[in-house]
Every structure is written in structure tokens, then in C-alpha cells.
N, C-alpha and C. Protein backbone atom coordinates (compact mmCIF):
# COMPACT_ATOMS: atom_id res chain seq x y z
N UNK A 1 75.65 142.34 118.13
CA UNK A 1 75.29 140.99 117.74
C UNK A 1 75.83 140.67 116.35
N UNK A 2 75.82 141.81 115.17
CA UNK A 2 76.31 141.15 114.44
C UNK A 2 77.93 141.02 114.16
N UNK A 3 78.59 141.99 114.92
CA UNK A 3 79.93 142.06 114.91
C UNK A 3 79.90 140.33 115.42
N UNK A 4 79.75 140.00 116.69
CA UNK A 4 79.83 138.55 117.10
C UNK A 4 79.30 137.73 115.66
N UNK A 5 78.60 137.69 115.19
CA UNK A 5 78.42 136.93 113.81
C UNK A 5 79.51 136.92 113.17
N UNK A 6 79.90 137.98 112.58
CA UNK A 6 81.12 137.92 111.64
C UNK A 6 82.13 137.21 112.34
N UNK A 7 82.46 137.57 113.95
CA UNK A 7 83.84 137.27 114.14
C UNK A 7 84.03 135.52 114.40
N UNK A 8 82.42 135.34 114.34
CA UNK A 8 82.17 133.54 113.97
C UNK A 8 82.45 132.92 113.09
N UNK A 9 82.11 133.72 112.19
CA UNK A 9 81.95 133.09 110.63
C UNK A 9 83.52 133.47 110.15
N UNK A 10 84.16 134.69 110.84
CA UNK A 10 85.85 134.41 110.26
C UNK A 10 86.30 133.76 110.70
N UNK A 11 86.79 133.21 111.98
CA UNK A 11 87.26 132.33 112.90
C UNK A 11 86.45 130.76 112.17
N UNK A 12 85.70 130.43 111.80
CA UNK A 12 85.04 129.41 111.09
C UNK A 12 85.60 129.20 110.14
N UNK A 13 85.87 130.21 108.91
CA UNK A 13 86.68 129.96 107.68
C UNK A 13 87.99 130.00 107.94
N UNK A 14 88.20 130.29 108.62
CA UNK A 14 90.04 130.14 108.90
C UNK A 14 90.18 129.00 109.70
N UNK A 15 89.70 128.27 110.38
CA UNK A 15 89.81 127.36 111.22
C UNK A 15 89.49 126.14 110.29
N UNK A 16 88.46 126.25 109.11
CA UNK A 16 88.01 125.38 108.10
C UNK A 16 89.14 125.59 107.13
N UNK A 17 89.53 126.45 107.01
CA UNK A 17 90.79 126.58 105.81
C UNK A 17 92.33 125.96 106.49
N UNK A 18 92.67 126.00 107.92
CA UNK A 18 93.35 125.28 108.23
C UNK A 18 93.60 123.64 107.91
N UNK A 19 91.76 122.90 108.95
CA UNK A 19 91.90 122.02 108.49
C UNK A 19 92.23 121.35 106.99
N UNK A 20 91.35 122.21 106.20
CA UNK A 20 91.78 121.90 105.00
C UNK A 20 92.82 121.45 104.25
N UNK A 21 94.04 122.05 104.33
CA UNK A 21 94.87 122.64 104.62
C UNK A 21 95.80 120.95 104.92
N UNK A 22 95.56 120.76 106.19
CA UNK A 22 95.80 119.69 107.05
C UNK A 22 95.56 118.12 106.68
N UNK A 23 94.76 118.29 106.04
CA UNK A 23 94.02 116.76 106.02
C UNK A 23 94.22 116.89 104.54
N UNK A 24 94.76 117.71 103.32
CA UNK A 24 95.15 117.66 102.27
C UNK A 24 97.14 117.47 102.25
N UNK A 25 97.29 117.70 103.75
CA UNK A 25 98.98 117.34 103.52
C UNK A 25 99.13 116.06 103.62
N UNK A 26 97.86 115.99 104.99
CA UNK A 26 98.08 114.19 105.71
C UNK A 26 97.91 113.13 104.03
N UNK A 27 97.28 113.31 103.58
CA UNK A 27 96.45 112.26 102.51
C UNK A 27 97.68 112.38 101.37
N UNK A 28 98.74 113.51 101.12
CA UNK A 28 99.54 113.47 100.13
C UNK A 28 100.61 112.37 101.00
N UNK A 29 100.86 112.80 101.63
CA UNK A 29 101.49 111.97 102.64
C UNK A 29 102.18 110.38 102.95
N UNK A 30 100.02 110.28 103.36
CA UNK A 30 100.16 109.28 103.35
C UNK A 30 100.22 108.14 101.77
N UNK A 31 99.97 108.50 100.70
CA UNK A 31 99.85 107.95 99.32
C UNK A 31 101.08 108.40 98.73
N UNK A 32 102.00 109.18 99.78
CA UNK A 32 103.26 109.22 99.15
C UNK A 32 104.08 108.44 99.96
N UNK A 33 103.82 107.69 101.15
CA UNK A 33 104.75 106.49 102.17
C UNK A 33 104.01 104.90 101.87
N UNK A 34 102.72 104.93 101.47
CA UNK A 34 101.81 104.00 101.51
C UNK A 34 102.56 102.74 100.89
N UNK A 35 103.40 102.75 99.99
CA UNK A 35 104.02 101.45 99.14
C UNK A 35 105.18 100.85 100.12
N UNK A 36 105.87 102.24 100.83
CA UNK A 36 106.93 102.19 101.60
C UNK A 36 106.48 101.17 103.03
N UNK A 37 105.70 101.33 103.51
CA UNK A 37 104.92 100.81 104.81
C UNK A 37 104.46 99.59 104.36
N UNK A 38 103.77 99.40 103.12
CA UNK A 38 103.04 98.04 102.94
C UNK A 38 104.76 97.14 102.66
N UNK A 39 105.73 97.45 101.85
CA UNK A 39 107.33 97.20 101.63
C UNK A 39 107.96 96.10 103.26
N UNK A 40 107.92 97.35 103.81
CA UNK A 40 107.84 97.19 105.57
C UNK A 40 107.32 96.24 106.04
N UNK A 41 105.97 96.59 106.31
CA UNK A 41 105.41 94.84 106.98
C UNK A 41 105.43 93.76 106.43
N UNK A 42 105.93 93.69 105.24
CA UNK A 42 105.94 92.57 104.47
C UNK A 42 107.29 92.13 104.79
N UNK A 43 108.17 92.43 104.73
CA UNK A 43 109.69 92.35 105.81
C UNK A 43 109.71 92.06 106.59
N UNK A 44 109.00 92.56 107.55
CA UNK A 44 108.69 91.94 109.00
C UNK A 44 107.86 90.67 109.01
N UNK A 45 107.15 90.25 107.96
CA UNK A 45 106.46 89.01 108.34
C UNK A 45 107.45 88.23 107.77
N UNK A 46 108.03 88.34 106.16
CA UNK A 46 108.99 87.52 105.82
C UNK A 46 109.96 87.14 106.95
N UNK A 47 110.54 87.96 108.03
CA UNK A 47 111.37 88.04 108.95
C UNK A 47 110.76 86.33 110.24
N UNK A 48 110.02 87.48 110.42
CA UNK A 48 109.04 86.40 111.28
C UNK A 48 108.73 84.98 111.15
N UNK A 49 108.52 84.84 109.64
CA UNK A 49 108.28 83.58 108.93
C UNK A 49 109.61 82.76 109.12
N UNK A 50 110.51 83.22 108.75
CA UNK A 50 111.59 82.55 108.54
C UNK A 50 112.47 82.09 110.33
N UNK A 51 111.78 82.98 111.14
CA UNK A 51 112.51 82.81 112.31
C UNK A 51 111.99 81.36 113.20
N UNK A 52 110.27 81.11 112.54
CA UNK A 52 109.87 80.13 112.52
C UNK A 52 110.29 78.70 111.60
N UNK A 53 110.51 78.84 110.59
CA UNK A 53 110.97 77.96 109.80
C UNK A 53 112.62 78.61 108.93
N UNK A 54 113.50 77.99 109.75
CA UNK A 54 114.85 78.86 109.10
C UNK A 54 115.15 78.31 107.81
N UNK A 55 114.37 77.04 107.60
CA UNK A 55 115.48 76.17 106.32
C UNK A 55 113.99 76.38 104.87
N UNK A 56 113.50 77.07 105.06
CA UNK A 56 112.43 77.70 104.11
C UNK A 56 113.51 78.69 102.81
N UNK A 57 113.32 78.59 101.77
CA UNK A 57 113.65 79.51 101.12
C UNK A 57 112.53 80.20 100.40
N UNK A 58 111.42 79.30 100.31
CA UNK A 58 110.19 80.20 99.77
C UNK A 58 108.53 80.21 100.97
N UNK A 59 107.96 81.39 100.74
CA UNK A 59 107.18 80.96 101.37
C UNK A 59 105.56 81.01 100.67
N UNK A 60 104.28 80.70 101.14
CA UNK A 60 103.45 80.78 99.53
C UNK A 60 102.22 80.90 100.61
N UNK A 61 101.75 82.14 100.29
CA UNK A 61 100.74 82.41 101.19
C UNK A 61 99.22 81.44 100.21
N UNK A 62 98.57 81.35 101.38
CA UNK A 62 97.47 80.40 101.34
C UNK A 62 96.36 81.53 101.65
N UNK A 63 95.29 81.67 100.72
CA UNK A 63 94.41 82.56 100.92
C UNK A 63 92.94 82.29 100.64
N UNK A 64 91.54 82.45 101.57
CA UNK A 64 90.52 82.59 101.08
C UNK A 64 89.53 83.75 101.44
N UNK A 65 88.85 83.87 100.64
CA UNK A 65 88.36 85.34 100.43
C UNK A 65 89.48 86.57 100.24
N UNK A 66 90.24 86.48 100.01
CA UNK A 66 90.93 87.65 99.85
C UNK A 66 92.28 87.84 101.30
N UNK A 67 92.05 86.65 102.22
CA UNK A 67 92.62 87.41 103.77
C UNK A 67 93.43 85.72 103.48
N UNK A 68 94.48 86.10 104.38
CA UNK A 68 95.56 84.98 104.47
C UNK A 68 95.46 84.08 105.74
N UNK A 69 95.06 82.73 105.22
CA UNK A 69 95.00 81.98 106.65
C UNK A 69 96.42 81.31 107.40
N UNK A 70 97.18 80.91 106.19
CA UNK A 70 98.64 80.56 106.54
C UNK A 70 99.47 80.61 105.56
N UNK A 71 100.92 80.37 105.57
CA UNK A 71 101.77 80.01 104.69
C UNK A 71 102.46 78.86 104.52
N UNK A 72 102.64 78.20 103.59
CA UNK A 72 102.90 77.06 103.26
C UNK A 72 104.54 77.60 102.99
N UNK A 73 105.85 76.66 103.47
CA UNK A 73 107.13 76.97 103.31
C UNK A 73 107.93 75.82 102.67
N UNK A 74 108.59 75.91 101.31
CA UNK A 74 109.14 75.17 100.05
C UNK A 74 111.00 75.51 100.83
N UNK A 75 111.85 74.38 100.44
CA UNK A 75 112.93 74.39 100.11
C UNK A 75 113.29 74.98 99.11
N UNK A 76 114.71 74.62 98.69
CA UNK A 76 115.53 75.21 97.43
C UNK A 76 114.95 74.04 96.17
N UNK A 77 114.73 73.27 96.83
CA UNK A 77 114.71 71.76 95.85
C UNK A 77 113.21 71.95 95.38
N UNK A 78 112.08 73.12 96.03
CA UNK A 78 110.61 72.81 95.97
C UNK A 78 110.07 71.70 96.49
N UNK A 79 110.48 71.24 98.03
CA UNK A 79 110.18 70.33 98.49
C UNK A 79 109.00 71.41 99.70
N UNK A 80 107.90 70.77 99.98
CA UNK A 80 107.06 71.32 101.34
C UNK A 80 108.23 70.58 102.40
N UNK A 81 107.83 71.63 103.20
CA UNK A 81 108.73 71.72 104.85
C UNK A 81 107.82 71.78 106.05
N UNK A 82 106.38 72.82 105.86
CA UNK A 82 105.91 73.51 106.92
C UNK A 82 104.85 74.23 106.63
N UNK A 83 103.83 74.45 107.49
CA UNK A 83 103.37 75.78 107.62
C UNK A 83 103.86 76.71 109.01
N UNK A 84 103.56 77.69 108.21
CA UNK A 84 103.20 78.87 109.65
C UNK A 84 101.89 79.71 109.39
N UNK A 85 101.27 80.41 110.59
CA UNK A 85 100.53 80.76 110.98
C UNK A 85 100.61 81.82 111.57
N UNK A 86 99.99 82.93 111.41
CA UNK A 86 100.31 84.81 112.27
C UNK A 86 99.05 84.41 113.30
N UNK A 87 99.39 85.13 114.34
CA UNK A 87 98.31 85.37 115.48
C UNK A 87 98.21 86.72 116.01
N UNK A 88 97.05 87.03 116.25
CA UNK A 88 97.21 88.45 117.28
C UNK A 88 97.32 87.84 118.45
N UNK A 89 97.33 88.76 119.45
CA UNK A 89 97.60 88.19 120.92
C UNK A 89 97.09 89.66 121.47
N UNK A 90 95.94 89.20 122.72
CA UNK A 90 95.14 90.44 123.15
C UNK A 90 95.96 90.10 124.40
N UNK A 91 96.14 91.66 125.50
CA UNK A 91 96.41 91.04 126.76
C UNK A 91 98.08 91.61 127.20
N UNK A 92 99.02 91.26 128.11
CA UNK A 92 100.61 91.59 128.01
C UNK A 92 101.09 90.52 127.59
């Protein structure tokens, strides 16, 4: 019985020292891509934005509480043109 104890409690610390281990690479990781990815989707919405409104050269996000409800889209001249609007879409 106590051999089975020990071979718990090693298999426990090695299996805990793995994770460890694991979830200290993931977290360097991720706070070492994190600027790169936020870079990214921000590209892709600029992308997006513009595929909606092509003759936009600026676009000026509109925000309350902290979360973005739309964007308002300026010419070269600083003339308004437009909004756009992001949606999810549940479903195919």
C-alpha cells in the first residue's frame, strides 16, 4: 500500500511539473504574439471596412462603454461619406 502511495505522489509531481512546465511556455507565448494578433485583426477589419466603403481614406471608430458600435468613414478632404457596421452571423 505504501509503495502504491509513492508511485502516486511521483507520477503526481511529474505530471504537475509537466503541466507546469506547459502552461508557463503557452503564457510566454502567448504575450510574446499578443501585439502581433491584435496588429492582424485590425487589418482585417481595416480590410473589411474599406471593401465596404472603397472611397474612405479614414475611418473613426465610434465607441460607448469601451466596445465599438460603428465606424464613421472621412475622405481625403475630411468630408463624412458613411458608416459601417461589423456583425456576427450565427448559423452557415
Amino acid at each position: 500500500m505504501k509503495e502504491t502511495l509513492k508511485e502516486v505522489l511521483k507520477y503526481s509531481l511529474i505530471l504537475s511539473s509537466i503541466c507546469l512546465v506547459a502552461s508557463g511556455l503557452l503564457a510566454g507565448v502567448y504575450s510574446f504574439t499578443q501585439s502581433r494578433i491584435a496588429a492582424e485583426t485590425q487589418a482585417g477589419i481595416d480590410a473589411n471596412l474599406k471593401q465596404v466603403l472603397p472611397n474612405v481614406s479614414r475611418f473613426e471608430a465610434v465607441k460607448a462603454e469601451g466596445e465599438i458600435l460603428y465606424y464613421k468613414g472621412y475622405s481625403k478632404e475630411n468630408k463624412f461619406i458613411g458608416v459601417a457596421f461589423t456583425a456576427l452571423a450565427k448559423g452557415y
